[in-house]
Each structure stands twice: as structure tokens, then as C-alpha cells.
N, C-alpha and C. Protein backbone atom coordinates (compact mmCIF):
# COMPACT_ATOMS: atom_id res chain seq x y z
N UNK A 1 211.09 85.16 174.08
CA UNK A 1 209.72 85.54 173.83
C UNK A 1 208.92 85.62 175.12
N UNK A 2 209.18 84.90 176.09
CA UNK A 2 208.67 84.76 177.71
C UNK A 2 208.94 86.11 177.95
N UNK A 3 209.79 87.06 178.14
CA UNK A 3 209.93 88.56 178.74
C UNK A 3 209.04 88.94 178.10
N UNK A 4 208.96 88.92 176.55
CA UNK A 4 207.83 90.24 175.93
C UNK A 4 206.86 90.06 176.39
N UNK A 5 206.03 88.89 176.75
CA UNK A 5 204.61 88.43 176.99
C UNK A 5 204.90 88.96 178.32
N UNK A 6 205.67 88.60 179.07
CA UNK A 6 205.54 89.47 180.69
C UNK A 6 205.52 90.98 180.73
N UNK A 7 206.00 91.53 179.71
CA UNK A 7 206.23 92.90 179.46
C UNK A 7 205.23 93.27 178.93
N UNK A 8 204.36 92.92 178.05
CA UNK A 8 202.86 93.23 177.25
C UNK A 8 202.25 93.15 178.55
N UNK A 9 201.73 92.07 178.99
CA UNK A 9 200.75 91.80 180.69
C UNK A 9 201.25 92.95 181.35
N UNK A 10 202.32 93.00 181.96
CA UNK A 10 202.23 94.23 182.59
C UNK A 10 202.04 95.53 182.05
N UNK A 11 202.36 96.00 181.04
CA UNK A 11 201.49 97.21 180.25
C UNK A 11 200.23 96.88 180.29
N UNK A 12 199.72 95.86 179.92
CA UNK A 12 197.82 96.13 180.03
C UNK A 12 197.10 96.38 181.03
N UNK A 13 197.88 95.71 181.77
CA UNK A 13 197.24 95.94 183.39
C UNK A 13 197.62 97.16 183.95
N UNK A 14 198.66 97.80 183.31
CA UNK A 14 199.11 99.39 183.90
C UNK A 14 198.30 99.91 183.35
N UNK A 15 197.59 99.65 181.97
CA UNK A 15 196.61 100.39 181.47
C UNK A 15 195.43 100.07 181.94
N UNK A 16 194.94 99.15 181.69
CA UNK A 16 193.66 98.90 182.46
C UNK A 16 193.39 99.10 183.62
N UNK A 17 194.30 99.24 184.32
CA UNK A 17 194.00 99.73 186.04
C UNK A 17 193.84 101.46 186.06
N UNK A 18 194.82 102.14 184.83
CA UNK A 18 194.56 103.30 184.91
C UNK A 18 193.29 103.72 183.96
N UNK A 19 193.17 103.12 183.49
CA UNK A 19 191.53 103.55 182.47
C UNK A 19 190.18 103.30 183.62
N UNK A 20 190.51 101.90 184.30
CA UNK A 20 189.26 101.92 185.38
C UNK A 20 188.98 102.85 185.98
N UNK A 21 190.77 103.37 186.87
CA UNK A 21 190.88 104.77 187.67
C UNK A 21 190.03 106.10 187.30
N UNK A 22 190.16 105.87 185.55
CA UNK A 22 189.41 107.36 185.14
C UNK A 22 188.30 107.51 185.43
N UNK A 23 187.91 106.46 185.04
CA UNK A 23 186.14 106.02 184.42
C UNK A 23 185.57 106.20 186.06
N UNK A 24 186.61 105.47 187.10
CA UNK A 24 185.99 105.41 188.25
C UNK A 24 185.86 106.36 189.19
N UNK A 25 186.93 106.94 188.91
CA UNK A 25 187.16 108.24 189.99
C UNK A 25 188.07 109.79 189.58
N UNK A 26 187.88 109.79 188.18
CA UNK A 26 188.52 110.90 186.93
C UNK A 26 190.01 111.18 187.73
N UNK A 27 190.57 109.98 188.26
CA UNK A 27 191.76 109.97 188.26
C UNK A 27 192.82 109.57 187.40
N UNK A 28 194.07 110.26 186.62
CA UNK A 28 195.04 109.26 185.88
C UNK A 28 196.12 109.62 186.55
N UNK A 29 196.60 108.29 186.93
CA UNK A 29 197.82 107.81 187.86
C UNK A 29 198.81 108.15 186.90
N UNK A 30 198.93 107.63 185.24
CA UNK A 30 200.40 108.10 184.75
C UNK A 30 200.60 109.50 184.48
N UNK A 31 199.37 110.09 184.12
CA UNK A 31 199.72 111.76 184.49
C UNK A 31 199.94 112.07 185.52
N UNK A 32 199.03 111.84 186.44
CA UNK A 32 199.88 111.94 187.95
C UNK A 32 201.38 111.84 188.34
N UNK A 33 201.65 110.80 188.01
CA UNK A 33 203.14 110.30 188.10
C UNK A 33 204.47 110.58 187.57
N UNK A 34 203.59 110.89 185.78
CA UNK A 34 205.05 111.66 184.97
C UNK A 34 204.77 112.99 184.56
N UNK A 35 203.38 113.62 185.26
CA UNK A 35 203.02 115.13 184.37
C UNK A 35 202.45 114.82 183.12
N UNK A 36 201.12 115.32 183.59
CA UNK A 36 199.70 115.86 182.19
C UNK A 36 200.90 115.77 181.07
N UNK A 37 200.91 115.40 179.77
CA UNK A 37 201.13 116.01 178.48
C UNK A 37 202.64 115.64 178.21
N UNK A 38 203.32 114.92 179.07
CA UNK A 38 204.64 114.98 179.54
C UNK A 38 205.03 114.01 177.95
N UNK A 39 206.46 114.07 177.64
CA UNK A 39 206.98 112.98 176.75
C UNK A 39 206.68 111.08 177.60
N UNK A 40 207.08 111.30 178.78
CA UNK A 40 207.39 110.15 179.48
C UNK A 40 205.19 109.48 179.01
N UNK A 41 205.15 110.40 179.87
CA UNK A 41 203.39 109.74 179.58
C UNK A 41 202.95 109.49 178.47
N UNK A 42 203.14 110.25 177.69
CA UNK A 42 202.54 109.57 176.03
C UNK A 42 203.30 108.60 175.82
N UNK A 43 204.85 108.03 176.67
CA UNK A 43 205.12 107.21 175.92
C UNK A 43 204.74 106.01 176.27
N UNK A 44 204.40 106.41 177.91
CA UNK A 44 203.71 104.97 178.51
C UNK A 44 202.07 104.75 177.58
N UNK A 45 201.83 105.97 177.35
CA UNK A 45 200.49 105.26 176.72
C UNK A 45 200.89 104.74 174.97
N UNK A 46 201.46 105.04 174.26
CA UNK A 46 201.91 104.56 173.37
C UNK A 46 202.51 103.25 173.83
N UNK A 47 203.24 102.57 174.68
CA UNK A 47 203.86 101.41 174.91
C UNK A 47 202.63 100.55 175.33
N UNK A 48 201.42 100.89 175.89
CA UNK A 48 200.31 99.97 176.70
C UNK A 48 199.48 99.95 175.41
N UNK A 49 199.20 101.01 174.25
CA UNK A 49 198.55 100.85 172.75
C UNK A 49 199.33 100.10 171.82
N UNK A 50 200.74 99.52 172.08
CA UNK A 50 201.27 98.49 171.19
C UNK A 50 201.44 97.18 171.99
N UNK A 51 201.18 97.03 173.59
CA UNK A 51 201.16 96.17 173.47
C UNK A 51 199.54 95.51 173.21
N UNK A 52 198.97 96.40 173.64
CA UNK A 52 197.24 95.93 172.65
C UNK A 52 196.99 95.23 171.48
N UNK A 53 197.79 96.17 171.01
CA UNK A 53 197.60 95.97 169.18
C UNK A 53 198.70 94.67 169.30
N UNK A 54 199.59 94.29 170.03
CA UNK A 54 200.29 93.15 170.02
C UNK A 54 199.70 91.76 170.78
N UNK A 55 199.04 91.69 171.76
CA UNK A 55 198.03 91.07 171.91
C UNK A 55 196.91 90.57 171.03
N UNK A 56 196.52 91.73 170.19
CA UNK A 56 195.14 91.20 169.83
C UNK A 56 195.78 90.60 168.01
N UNK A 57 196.63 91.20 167.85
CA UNK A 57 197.50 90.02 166.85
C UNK A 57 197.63 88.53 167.40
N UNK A 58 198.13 88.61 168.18
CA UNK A 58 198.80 87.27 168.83
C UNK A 58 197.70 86.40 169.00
N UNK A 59 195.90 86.82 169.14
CA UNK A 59 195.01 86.36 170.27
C UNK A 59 194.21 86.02 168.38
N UNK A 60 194.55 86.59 167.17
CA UNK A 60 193.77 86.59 165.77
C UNK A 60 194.53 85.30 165.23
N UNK A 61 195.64 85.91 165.23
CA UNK A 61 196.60 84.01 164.64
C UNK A 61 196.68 82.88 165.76
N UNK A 62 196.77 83.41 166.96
CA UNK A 62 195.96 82.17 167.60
C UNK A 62 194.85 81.38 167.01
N UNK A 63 193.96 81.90 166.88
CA UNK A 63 192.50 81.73 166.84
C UNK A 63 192.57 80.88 165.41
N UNK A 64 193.05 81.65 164.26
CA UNK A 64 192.98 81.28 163.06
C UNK A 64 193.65 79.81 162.58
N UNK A 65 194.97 79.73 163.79
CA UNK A 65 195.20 78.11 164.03
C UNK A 65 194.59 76.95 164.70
N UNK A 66 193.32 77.74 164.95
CA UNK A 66 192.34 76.53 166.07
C UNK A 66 191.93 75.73 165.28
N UNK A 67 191.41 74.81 164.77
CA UNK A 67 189.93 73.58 164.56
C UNK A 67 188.62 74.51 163.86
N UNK A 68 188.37 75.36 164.79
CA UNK A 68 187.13 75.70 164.99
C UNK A 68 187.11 76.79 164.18
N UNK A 69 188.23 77.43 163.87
CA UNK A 69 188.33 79.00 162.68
C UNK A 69 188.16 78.33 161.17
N UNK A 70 188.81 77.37 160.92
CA UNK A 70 188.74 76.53 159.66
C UNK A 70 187.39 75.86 159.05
């Protein structure tokens, strides 16, 4: 379970560094890198949108086992 959590972190931060990039300077590094529209790029952005949605699972049943959710 230690790899996936290293493997989620690093997708978010590949994402979040490339979403800042946009916002900051209408640059995207994974289009850059694998080609606008490419299979490879949607799949990196599909892999950085599950590990989101896998995070914010993980961060809800966290929560719901606290003290303080009850």
C-alpha cells in the first residue's frame, strides 16, 4: 500500500505543478511532452483524476474515523 500512496503523491504534484503552469504562464508541460490530444496525455491526465478521486476517498474515511466526525 506504501507504493500506491507514493504513486498517487507523485501524480498530484505532476498535476498540480502542471495546472499552476497553465493558470501561470498558459503553459502545459504534459502536452508539451507527449503531444496536444495524444493517447499518452489523456492518460496521464486520467491517472492524476484517479489519483484525486483516490485521495479524497482516502482523506472522507479518514475523517469519518476521527472523534470529531461522530
Amino acid at each position: 500500500m506504501k507504493v500506491l500512496g507514493v504513486v498517487v503523491l507523485l501524480l498530484l504534484v505532476v498535476g498540480g505543478l502542471n495546472w499552476g503552469s497553465v493558470g501561470l504562464f498558459d503553459y502545459n508541460f504534459v502536452d508539451e511532452m507527449f503531444g496536444a490530444e495524444s493517447a499518452v496525455a489523456r492518460t496521464v491526465y486520467v491517472l492524476v483524476g484517479l489519483a484525486a478521486a483516490y485521495k479524497l476517498i482516502w482523506w472522507v474515511a479518514r475523517w469519518a474515523n476521527t472523534p470529531e466526525a461522530k
